[in-house]
C-alpha atoms as a PDB file:
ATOM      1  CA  UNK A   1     141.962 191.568 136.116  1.00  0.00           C
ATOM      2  CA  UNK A   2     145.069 190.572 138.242  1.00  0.00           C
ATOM      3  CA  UNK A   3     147.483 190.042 135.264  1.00  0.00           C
ATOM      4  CA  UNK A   4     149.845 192.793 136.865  1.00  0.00           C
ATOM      5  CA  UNK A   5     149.800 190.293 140.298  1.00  0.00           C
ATOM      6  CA  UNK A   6     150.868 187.479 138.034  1.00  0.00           C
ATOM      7  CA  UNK A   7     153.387 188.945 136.308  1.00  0.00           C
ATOM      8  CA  UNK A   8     155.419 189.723 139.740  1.00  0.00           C
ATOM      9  CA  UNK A   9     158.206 187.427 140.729  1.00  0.00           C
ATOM     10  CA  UNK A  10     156.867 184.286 142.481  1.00  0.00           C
ATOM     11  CA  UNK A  11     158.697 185.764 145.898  1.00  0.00           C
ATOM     12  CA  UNK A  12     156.861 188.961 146.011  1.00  0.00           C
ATOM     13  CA  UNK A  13     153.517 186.886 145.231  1.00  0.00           C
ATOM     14  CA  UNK A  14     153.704 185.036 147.996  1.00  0.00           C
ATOM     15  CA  UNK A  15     154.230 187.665 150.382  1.00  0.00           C
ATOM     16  CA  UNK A  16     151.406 189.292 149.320  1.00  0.00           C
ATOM     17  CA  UNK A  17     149.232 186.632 149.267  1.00  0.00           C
ATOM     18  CA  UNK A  18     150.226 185.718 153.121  1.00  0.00           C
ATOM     19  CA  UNK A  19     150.177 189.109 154.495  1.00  0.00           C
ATOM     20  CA  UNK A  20     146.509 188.662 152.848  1.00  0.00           C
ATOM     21  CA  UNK A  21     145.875 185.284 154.376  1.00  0.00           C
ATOM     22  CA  UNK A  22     147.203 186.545 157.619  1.00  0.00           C
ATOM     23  CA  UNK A  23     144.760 189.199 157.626  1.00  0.00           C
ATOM     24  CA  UNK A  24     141.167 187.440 156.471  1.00  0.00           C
ATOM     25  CA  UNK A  25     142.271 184.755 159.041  1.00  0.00           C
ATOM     26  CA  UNK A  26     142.576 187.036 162.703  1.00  0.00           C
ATOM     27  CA  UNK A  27     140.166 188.965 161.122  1.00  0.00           C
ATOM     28  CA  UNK A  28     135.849 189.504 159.703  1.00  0.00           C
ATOM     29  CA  UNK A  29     135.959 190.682 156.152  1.00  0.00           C
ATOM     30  CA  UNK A  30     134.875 194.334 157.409  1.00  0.00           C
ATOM     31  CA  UNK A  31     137.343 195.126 159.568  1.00  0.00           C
ATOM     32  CA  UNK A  32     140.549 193.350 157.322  1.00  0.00           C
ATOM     33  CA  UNK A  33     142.960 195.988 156.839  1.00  0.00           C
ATOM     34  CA  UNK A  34     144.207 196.868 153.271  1.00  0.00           C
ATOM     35  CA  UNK A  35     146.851 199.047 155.241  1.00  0.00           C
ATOM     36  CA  UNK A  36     148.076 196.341 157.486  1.00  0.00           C
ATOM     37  CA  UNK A  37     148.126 194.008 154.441  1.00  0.00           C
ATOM     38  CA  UNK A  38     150.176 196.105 151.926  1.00  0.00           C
ATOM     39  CA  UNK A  39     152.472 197.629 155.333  1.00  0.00           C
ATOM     40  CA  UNK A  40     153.044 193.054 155.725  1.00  0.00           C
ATOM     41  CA  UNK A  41     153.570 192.358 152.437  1.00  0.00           C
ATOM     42  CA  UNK A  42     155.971 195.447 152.084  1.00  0.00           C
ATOM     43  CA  UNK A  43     154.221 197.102 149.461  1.00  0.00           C
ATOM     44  CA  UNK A  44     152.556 200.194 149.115  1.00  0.00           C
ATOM     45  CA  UNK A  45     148.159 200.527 149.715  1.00  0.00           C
ATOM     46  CA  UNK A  46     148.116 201.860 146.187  1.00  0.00           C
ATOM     47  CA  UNK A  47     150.057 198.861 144.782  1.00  0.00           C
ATOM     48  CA  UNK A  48     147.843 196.266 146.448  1.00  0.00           C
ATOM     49  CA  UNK A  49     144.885 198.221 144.953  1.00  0.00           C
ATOM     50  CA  UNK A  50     146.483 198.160 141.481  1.00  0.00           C
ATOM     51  CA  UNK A  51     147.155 194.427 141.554  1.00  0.00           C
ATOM     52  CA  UNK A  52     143.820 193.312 142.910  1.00  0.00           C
ATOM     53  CA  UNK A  53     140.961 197.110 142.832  1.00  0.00           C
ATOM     54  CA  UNK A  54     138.962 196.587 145.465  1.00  0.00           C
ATOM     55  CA  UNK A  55     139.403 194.786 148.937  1.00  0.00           C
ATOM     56  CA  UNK A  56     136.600 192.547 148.219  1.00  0.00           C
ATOM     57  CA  UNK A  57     138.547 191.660 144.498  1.00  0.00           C
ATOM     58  CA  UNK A  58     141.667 190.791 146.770  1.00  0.00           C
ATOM     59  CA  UNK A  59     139.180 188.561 149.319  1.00  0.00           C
ATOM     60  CA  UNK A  60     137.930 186.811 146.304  1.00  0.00           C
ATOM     61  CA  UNK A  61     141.308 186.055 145.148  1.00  0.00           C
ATOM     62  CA  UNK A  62     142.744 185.087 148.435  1.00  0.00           C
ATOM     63  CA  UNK A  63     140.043 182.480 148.353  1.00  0.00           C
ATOM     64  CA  UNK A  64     140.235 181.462 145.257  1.00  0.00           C
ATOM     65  CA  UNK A  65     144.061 180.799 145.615  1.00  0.00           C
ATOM     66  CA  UNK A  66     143.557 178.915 148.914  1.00  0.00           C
ATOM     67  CA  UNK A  67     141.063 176.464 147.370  1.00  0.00           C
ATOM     68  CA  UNK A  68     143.328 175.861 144.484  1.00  0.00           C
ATOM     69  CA  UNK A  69     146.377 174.949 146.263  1.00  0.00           C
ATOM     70  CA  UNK A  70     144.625 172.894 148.392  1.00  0.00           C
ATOM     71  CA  UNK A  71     142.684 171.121 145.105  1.00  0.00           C
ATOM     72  CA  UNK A  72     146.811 171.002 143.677  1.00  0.00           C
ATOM     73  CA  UNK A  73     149.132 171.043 146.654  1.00  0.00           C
ATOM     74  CA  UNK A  74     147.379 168.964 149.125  1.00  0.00           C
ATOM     75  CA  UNK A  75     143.881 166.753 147.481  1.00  0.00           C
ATOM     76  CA  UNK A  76     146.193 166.427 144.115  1.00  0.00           C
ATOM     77  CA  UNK A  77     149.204 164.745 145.855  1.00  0.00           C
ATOM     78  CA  UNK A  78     147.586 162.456 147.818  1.00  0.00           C
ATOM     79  CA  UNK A  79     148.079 158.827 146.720  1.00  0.00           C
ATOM     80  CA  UNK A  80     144.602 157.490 147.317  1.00  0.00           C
ATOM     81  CA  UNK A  81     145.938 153.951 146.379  1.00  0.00           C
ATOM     82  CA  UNK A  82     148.001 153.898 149.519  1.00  0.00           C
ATOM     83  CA  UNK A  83     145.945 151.465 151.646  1.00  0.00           C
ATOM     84  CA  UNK A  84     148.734 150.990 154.663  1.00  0.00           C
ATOM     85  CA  UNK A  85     147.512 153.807 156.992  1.00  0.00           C
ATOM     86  CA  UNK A  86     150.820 154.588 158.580  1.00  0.00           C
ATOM     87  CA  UNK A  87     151.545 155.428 154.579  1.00  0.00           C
ATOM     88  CA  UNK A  88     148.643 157.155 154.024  1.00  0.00           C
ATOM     89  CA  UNK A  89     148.703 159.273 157.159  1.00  0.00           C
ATOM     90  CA  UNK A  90     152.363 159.798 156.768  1.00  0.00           C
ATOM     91  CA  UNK A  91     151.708 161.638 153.001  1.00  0.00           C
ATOM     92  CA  UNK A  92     148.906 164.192 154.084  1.00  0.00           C
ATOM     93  CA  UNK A  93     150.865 165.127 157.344  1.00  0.00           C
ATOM     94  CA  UNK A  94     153.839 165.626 155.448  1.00  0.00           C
ATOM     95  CA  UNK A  95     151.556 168.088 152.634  1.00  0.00           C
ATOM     96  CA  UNK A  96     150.064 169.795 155.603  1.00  0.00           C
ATOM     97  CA  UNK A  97     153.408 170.800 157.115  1.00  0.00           C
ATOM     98  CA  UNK A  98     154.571 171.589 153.219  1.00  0.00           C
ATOM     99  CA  UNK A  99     151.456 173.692 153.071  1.00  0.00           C
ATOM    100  CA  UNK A 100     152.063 175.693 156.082  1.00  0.00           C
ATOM    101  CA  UNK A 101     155.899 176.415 155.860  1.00  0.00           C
ATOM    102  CA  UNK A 102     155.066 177.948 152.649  1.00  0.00           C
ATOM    103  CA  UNK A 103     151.437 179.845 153.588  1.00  0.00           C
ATOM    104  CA  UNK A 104     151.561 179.692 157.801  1.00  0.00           C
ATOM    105  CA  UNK A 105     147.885 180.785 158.043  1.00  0.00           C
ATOM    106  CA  UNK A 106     146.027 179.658 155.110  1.00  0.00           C
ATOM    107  CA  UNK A 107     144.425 177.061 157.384  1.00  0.00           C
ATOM    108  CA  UNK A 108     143.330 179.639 160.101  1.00  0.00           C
ATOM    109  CA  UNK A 109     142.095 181.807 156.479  1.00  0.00           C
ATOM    110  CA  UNK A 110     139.947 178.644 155.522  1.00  0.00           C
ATOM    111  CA  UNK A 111     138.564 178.280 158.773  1.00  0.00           C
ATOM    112  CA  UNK A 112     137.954 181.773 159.234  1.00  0.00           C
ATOM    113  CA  UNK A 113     135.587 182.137 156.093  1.00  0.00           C
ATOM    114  CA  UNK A 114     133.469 179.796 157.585  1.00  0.00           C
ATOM    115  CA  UNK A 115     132.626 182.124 160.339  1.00  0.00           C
ATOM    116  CA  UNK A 116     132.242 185.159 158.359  1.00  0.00           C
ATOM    117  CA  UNK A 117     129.423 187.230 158.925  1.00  0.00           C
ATOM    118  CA  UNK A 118     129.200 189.654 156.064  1.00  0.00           C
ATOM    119  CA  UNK A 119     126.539 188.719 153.861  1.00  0.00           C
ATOM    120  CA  UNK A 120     128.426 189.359 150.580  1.00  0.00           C
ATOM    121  CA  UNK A 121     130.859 187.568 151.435  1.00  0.00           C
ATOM    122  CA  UNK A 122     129.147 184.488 153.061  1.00  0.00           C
ATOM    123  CA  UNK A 123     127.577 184.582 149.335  1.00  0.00           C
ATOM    124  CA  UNK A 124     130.555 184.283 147.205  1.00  0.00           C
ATOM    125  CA  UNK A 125     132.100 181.675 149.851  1.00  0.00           C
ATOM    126  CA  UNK A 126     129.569 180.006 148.725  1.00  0.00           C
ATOM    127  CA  UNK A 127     129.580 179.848 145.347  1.00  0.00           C
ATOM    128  CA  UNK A 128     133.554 179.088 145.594  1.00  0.00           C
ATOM    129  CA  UNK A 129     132.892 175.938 147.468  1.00  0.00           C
ATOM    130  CA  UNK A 130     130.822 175.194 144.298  1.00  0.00           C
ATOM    131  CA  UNK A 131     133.235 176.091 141.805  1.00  0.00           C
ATOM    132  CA  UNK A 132     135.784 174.114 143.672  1.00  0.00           C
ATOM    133  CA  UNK A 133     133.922 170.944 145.202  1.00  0.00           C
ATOM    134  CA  UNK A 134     136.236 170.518 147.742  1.00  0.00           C
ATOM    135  CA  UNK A 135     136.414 166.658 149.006  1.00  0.00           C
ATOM    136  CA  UNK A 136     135.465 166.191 152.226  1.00  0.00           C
ATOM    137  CA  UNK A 137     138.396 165.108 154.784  1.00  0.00           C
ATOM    138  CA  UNK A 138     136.481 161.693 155.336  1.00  0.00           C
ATOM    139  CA  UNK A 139     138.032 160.499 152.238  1.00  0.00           C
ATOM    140  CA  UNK A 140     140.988 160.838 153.621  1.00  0.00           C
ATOM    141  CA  UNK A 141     140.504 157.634 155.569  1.00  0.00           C
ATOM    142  CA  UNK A 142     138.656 155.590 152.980  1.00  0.00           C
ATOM    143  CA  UNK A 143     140.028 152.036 151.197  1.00  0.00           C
ATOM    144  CA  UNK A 144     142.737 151.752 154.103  1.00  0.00           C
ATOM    145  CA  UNK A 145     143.904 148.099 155.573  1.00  0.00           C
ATOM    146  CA  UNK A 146     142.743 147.752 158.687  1.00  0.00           C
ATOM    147  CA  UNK A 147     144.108 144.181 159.199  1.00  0.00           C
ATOM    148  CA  UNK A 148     147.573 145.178 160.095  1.00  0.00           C
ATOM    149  CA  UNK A 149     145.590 146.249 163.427  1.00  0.00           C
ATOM    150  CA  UNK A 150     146.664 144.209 166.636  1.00  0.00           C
ATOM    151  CA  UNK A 151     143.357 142.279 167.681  1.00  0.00           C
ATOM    152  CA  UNK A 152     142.922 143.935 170.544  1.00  0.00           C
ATOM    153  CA  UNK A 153     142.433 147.645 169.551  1.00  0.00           C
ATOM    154  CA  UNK A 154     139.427 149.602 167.690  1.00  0.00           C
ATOM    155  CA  UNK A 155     140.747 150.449 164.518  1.00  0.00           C
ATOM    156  CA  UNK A 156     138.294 153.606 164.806  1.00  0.00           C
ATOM    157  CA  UNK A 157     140.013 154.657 167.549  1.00  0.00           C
ATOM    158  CA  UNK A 158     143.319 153.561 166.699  1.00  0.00           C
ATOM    159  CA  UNK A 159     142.961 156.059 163.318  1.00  0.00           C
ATOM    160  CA  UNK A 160     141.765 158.720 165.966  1.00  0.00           C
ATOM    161  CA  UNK A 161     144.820 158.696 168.306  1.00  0.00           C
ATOM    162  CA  UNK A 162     147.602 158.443 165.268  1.00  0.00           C
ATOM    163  CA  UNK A 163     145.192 161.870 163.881  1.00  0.00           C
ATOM    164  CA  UNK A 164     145.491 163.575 167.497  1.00  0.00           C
ATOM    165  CA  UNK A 165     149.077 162.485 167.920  1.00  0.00           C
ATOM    166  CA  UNK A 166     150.364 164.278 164.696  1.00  0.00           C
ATOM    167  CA  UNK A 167     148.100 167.335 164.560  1.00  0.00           C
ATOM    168  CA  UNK A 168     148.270 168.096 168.387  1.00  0.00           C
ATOM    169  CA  UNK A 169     152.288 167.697 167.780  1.00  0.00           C
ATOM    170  CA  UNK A 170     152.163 169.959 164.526  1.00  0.00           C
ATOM    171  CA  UNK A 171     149.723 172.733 166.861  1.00  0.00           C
ATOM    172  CA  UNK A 172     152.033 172.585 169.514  1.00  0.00           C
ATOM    173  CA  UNK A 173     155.497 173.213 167.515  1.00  0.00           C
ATOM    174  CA  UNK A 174     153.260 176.152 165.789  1.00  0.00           C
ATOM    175  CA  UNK A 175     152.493 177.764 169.129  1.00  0.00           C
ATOM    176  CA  UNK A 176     156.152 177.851 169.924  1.00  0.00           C
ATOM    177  CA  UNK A 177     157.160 179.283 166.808  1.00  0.00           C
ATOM    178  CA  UNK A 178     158.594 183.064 167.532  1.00  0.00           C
ATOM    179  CA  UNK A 179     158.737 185.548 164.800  1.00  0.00           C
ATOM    180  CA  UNK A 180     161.199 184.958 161.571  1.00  0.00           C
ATOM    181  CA  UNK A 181     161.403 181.635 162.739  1.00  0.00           C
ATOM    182  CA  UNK A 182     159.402 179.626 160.368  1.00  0.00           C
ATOM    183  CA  UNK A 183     162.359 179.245 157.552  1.00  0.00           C
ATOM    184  CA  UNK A 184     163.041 175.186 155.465  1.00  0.00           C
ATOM    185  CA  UNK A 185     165.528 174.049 158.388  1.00  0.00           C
ATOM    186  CA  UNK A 186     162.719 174.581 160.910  1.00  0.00           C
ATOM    187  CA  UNK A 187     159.968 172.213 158.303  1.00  0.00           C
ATOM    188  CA  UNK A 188     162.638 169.741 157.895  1.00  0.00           C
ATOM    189  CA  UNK A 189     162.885 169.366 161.897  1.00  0.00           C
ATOM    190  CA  UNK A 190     159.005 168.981 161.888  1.00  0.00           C
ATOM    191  CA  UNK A 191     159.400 166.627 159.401  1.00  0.00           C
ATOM    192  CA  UNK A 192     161.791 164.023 160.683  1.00  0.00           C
ATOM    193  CA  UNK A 193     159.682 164.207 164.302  1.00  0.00           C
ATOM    194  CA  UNK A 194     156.693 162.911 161.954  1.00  0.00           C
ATOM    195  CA  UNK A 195     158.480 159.769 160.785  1.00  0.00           C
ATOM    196  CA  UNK A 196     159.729 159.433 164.504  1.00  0.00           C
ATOM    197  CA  UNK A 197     156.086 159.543 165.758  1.00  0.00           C
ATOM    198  CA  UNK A 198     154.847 157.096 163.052  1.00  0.00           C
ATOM    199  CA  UNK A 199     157.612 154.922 164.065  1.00  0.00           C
ATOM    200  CA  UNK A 200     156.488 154.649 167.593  1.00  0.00           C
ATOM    201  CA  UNK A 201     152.886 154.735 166.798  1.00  0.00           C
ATOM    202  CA  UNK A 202     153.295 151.824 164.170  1.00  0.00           C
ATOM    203  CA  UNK A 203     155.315 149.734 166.606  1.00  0.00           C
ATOM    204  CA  UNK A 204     152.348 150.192 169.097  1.00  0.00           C
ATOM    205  CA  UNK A 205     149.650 149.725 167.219  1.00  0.00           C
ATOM    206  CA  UNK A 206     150.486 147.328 164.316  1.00  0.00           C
ATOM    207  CA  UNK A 207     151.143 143.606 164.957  1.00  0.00           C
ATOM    208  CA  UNK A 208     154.307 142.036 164.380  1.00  0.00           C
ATOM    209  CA  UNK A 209     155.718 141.497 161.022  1.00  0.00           C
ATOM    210  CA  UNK A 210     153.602 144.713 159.426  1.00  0.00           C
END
């Protein structure tokens, strides 16, 4: 069904996909705009119809696509052997930021199926959670070292403030961003300030020698 979409060059894929992301994420299914979609991706509405037939084909997609970079891109890399949690933390900020330079609101997309109201949709949501079995973000923190932990702190809470520290830094330099400005030199910024946080957090939290 969407061989012609897979055949385009990776460039023009991923603009389409975004300007569809960036729709089904500001927006409920029923008022998404195939116009606004095809007008972002810089295509014309009869294009994006022949690539994907109906709007609800191009929802399922969208979804489908999400899920599976996540299951590749983000669950995939993650070294689950990693037990230091300065390491550990360090890897799925890192394939967060990765995964937003290249799709800025497949997050906000994610999140936004969640609170769609069409019943359809809610339906097939559903049955792509299935297919995919995503894990849940728990597992994220399980099998880590918690000795490294000065005495005197709750590691609970310690895991907590480095989690707040690097997402509430990541929300904040997304808030700024203006227009055209998202681009590799602006990720790579992001990037360093991550290790520079980690530094600062592992010298306060960590006891000597670690």
């Amino acid at each position: 069904m969407y061989k012609k979409f897979e055949s385009l060059i990776e460039e023009k894929r991923i603009r389409i996909i975004n300007a569809s992301f960036n729709e089904f994420a500001s927006k409920q299914f029923k008022e998404a705009s195939t116009e606004e979609i095809a007008k972002n991706a810089e295509i014309s509405k009869g294009a994006l119809f022949q690539y994907f037939g109906t709007k609800k084909q191009l929802y399922i997609y969208a979804l489908n696509f999400a899920y599976q970079v996540f299951a590749q891109d983000f669950w995939g890399e993650v070294d689950f052997s990693k037990t230091d949690i300065f390491e550990r933390i360090r890897e799925t900020s890192t394939l967060k930021m990765k995964l937003f330079c290249k799709y800025p609101s497949i997050f906000q997309f994610i999140l936004n199926s969640y609170r769609e109201k069409d019943r359809d949709i809610v339906e097939l949501i559903k049955k792509e959670l299935e297919v995919h079995k995503i894990t849940a973000y728990s597992k994220l923190y399980e099998n880590l070292d918690l000795t490294k932990i000065k005495d005197e702190f709750n590691s609970t809470q310690v895991l907590s403030i480095i989690e707040w520290t690097l997402d509430g830094y990541a929300k904040s330099e997304i808030e700024k961003l203006k227009p055209g400005e998202l681009n590799v030199d602006k990720c790579n910024v992001w990037l360093q300030e991550i290790d520079n946080y980690i530094i600062s957090l592992k010298k306060a939290f960590y006891k000597e020698g670690n």
